[in-house]
N, C-alpha and C. Protein backbone atom coordinates (compact mmCIF):
# COMPACT_ATOMS: atom_id res chain seq x y z
N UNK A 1 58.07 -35.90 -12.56
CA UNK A 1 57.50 -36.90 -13.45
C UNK A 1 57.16 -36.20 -14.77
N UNK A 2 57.68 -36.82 -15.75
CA UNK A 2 56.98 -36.26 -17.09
C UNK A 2 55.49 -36.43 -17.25
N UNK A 3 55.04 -35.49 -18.67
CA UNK A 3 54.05 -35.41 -18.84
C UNK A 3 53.13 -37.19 -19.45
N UNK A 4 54.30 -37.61 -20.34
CA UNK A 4 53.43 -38.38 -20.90
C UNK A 4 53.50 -40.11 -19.74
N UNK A 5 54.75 -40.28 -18.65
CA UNK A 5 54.46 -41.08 -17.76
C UNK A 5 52.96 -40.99 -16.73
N UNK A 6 53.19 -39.42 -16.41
CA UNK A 6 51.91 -39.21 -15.59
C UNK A 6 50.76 -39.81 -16.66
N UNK A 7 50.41 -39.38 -17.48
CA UNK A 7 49.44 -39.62 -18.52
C UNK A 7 49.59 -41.37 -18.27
N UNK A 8 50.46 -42.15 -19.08
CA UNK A 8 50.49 -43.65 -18.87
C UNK A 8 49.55 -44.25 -17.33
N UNK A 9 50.13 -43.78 -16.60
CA UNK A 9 49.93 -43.95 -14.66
C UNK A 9 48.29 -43.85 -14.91
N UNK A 10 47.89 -42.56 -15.84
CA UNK A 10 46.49 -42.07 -15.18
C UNK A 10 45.53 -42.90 -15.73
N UNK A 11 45.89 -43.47 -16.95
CA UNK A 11 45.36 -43.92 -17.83
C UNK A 11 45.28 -45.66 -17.71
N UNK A 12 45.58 -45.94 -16.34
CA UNK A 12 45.84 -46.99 -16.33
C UNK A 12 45.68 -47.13 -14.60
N UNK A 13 45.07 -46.07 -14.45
CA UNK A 13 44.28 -45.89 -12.69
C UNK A 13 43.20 -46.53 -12.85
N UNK A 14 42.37 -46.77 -13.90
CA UNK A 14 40.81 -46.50 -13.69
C UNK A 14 40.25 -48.17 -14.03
N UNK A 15 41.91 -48.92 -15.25
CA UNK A 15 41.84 -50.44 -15.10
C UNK A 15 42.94 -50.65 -16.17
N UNK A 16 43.01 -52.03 -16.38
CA UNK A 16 43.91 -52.59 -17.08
C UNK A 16 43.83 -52.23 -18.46
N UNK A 17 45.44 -51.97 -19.09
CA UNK A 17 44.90 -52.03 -20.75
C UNK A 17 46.03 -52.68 -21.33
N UNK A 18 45.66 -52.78 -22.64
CA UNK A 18 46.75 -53.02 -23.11
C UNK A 18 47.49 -51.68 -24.21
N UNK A 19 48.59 -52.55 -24.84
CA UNK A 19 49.45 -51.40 -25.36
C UNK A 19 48.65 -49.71 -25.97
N UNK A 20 47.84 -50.38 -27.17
CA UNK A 20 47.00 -49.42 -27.66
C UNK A 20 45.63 -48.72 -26.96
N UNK A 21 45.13 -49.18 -26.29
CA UNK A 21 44.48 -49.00 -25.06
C UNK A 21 45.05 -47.82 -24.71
N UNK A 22 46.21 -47.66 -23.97
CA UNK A 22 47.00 -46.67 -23.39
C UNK A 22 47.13 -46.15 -24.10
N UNK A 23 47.33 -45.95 -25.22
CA UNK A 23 47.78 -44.89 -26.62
C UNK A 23 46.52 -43.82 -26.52
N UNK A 24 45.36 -44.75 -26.56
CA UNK A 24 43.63 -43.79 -27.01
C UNK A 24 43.49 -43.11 -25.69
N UNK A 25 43.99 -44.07 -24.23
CA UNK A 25 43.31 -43.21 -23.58
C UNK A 25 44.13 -42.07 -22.83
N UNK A 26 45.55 -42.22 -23.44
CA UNK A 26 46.63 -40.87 -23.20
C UNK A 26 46.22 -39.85 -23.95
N UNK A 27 46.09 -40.34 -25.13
CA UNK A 27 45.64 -39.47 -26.43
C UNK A 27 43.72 -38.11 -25.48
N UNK A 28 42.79 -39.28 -24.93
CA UNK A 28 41.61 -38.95 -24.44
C UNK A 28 42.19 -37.85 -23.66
N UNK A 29 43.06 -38.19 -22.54
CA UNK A 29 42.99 -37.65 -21.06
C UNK A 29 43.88 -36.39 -21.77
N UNK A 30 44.27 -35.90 -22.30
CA UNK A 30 45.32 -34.99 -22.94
C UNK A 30 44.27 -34.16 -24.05
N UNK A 31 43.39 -34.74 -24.19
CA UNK A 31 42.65 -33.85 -25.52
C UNK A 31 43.42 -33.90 -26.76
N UNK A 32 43.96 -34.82 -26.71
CA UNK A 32 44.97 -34.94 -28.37
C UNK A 32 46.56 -34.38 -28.24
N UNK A 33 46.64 -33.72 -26.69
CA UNK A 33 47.70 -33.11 -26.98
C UNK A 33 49.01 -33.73 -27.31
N UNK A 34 48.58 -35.19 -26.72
CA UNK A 34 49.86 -36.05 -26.31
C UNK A 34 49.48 -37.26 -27.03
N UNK A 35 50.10 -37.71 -28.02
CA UNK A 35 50.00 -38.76 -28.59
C UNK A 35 51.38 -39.55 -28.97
N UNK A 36 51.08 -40.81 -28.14
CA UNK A 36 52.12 -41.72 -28.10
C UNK A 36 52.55 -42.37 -29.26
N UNK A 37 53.75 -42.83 -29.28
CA UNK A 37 53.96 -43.87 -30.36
C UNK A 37 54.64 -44.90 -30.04
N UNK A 38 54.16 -45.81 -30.53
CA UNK A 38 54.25 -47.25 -29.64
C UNK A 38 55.93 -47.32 -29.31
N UNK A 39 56.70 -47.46 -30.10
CA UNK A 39 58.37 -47.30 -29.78
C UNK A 39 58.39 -47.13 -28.03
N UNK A 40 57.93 -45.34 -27.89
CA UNK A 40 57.74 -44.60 -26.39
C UNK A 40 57.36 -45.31 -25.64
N UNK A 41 55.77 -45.88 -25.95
CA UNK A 41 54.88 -46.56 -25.17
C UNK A 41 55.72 -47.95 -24.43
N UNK A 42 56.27 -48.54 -25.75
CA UNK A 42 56.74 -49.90 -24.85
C UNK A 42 57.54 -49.69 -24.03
N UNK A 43 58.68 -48.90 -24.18
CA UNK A 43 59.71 -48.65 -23.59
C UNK A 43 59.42 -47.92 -22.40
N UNK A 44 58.33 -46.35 -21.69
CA UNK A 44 57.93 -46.68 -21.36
C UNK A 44 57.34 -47.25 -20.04
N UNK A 45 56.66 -48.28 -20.67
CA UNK A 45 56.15 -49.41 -19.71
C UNK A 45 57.06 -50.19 -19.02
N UNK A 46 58.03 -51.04 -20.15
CA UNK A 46 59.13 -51.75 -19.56
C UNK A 46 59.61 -50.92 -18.13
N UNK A 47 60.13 -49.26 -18.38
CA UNK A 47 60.33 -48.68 -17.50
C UNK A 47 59.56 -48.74 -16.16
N UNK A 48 58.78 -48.27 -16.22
CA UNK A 48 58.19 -48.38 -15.17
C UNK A 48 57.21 -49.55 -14.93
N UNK A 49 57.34 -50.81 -15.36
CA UNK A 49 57.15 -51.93 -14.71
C UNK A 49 58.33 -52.09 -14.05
N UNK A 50 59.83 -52.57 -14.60
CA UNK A 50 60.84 -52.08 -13.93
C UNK A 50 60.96 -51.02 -12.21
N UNK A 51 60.18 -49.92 -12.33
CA UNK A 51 60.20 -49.12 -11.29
C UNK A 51 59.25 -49.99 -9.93
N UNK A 52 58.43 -50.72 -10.59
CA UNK A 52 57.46 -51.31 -10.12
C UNK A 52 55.97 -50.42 -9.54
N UNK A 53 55.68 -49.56 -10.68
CA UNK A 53 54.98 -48.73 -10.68
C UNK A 53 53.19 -48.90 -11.40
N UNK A 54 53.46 -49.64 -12.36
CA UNK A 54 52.53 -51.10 -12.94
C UNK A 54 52.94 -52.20 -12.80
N UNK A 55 52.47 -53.24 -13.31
CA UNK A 55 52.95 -54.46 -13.75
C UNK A 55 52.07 -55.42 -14.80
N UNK A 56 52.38 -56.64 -15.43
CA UNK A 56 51.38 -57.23 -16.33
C UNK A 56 50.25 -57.86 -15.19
N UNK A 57 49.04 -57.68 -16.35
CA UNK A 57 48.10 -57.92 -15.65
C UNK A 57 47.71 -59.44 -16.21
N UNK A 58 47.72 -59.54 -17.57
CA UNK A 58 47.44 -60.54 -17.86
C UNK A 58 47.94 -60.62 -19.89
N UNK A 59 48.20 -61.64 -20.29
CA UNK A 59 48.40 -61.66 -21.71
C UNK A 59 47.30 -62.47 -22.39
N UNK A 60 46.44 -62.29 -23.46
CA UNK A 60 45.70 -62.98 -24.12
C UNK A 60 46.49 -62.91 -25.41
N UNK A 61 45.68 -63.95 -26.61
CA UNK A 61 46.07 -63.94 -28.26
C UNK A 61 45.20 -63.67 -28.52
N UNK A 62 45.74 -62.71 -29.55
CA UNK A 62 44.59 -62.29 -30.49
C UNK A 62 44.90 -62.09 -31.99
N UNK A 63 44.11 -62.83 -32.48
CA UNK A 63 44.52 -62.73 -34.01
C UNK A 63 46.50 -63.56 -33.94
N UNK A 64 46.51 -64.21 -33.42
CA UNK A 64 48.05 -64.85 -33.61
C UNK A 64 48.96 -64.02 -32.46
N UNK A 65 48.63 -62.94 -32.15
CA UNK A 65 49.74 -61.90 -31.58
C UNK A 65 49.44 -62.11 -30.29
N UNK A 66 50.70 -61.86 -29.27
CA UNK A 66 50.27 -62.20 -27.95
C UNK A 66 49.51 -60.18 -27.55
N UNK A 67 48.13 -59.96 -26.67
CA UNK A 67 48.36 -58.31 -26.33
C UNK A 67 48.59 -58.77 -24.50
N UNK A 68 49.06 -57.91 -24.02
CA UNK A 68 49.99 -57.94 -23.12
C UNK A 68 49.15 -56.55 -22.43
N UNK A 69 48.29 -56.84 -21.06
CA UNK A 69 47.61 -56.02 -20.30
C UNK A 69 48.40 -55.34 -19.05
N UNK A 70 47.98 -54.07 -18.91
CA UNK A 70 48.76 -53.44 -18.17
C UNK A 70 48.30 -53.27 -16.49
N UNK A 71 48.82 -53.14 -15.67
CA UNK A 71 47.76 -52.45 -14.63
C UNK A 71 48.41 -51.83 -13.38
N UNK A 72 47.71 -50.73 -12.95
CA UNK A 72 48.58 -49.84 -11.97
C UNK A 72 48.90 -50.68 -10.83
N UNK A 73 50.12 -50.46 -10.07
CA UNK A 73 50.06 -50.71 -8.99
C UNK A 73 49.99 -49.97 -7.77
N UNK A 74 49.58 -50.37 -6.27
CA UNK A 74 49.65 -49.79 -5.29
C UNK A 74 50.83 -48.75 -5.47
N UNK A 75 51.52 -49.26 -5.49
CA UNK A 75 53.34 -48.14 -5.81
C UNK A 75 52.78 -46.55 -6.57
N UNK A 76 52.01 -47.37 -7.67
CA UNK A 76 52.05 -46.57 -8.63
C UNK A 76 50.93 -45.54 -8.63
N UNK A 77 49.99 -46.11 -8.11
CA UNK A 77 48.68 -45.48 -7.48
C UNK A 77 49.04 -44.12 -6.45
N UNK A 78 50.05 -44.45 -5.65
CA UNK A 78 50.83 -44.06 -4.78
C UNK A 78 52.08 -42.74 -5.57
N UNK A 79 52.28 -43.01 -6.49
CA UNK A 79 53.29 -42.04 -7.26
C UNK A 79 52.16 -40.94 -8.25
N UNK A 80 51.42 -41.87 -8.88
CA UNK A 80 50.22 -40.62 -9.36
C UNK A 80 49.51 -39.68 -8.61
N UNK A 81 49.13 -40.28 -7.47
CA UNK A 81 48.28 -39.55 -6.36
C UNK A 81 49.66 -38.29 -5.80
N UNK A 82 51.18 -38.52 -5.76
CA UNK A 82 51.84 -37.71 -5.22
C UNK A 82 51.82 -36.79 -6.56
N UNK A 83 52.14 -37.18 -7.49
CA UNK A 83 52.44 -36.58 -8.61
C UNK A 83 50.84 -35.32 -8.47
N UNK A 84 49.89 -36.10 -8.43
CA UNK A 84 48.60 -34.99 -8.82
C UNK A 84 48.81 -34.14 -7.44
N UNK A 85 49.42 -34.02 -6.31
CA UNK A 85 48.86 -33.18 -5.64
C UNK A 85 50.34 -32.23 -5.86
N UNK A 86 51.32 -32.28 -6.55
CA UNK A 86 52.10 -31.56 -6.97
C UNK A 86 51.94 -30.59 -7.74
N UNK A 87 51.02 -31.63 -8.76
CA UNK A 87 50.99 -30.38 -10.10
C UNK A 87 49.64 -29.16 -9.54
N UNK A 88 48.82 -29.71 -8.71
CA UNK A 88 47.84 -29.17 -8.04
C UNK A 88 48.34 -27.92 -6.96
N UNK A 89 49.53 -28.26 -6.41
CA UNK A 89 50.39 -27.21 -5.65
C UNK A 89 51.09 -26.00 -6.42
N UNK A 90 51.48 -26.94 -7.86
CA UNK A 90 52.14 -25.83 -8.35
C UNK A 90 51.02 -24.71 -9.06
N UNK A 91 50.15 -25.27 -9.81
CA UNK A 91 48.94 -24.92 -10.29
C UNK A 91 48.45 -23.70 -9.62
N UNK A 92 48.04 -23.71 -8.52
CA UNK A 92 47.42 -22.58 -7.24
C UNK A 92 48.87 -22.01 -7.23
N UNK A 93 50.29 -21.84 -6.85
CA UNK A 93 51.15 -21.19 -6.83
C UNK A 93 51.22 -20.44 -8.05
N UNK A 94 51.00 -20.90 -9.69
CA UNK A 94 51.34 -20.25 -10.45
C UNK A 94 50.04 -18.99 -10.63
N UNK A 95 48.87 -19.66 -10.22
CA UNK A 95 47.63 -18.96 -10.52
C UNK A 95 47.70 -17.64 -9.61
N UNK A 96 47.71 -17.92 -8.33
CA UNK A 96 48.04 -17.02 -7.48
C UNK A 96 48.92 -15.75 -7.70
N UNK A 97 50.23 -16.24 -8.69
CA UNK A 97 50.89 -15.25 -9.17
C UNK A 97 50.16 -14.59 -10.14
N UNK A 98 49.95 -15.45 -11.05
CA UNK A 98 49.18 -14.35 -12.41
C UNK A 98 47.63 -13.30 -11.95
N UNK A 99 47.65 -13.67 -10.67
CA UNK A 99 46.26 -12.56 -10.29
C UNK A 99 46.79 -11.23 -9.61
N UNK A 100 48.69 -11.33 -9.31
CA UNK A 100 48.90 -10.51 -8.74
C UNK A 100 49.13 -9.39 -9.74
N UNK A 101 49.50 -9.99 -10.97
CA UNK A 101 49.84 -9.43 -11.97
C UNK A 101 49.47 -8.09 -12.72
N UNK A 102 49.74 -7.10 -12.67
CA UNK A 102 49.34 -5.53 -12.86
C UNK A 102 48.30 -6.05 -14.07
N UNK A 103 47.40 -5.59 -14.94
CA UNK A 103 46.03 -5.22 -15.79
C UNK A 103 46.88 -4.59 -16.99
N UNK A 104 47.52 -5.16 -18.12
CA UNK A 104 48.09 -4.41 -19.16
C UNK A 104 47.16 -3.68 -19.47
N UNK A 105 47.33 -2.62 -20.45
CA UNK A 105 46.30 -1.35 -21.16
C UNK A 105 46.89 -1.78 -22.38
N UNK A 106 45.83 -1.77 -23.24
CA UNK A 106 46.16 -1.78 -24.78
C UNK A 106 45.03 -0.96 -25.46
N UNK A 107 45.35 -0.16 -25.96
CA UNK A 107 44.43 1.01 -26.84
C UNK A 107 43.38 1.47 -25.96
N UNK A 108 43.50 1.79 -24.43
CA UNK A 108 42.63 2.40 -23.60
C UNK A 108 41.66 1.49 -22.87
N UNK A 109 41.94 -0.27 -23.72
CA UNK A 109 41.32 -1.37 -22.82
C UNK A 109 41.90 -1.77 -21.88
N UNK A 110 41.55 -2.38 -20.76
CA UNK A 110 42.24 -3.50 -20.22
C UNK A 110 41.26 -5.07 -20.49
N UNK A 111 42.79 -5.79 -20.35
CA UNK A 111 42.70 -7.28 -20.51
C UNK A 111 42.01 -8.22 -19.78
């Protein structure tokens, strides 16, 4: 799973949003690292409503425009939760390595 689907999924565990909604709180859960742009975002969603991984939750108007609410589904609840105990597997595998890792010396310090 990519970074910024997982992000969409996570961001959309906790309740419904709509388009920009998901933008702030990908943007939140990432610390800025990951910032969407709507183009991505819709497309996306389409996707994985398609996968049946969310689906619409509900559409209101606002200001003339229809916003169009998002919300996880069981499926999808179900693909994040696999997804987090992956990156959580790999995480402890990679960490595990870097402790095996010899102590460089640089000018009589170590690191």
């Amino acid at each position: 799973m990519q970074e910024p689907t997982f992000l969409i999924l996570a961001a959309l565990a906790e309740q419904p949003r709509h388009g920009y909604g998901v933008i702030q709180a990908v943007a939140d859960l990432s610390g800025g690292d990951v910032k969407l742009r709507a183009g991505t975002l819709y497309g996306a969603l389409d996707r994985l409503d398609d996968q049946g991984l969310i689906e619409v939750d509900r559409e209101e108007a606002v200001d003339g425009r229809l916003r169009r609410y998002y919300r996880l589904t069981d499926s999808g609840a179900g693909a994040l939760a696999a997804e987090i105990e992956r990156l959580r597997r790999n995480a402890t595998a990679a960490e595990q390595q870097l402790r095996r890792r010899p102590q460089a010396s640089f000018g009589g310090a170590t690191a």
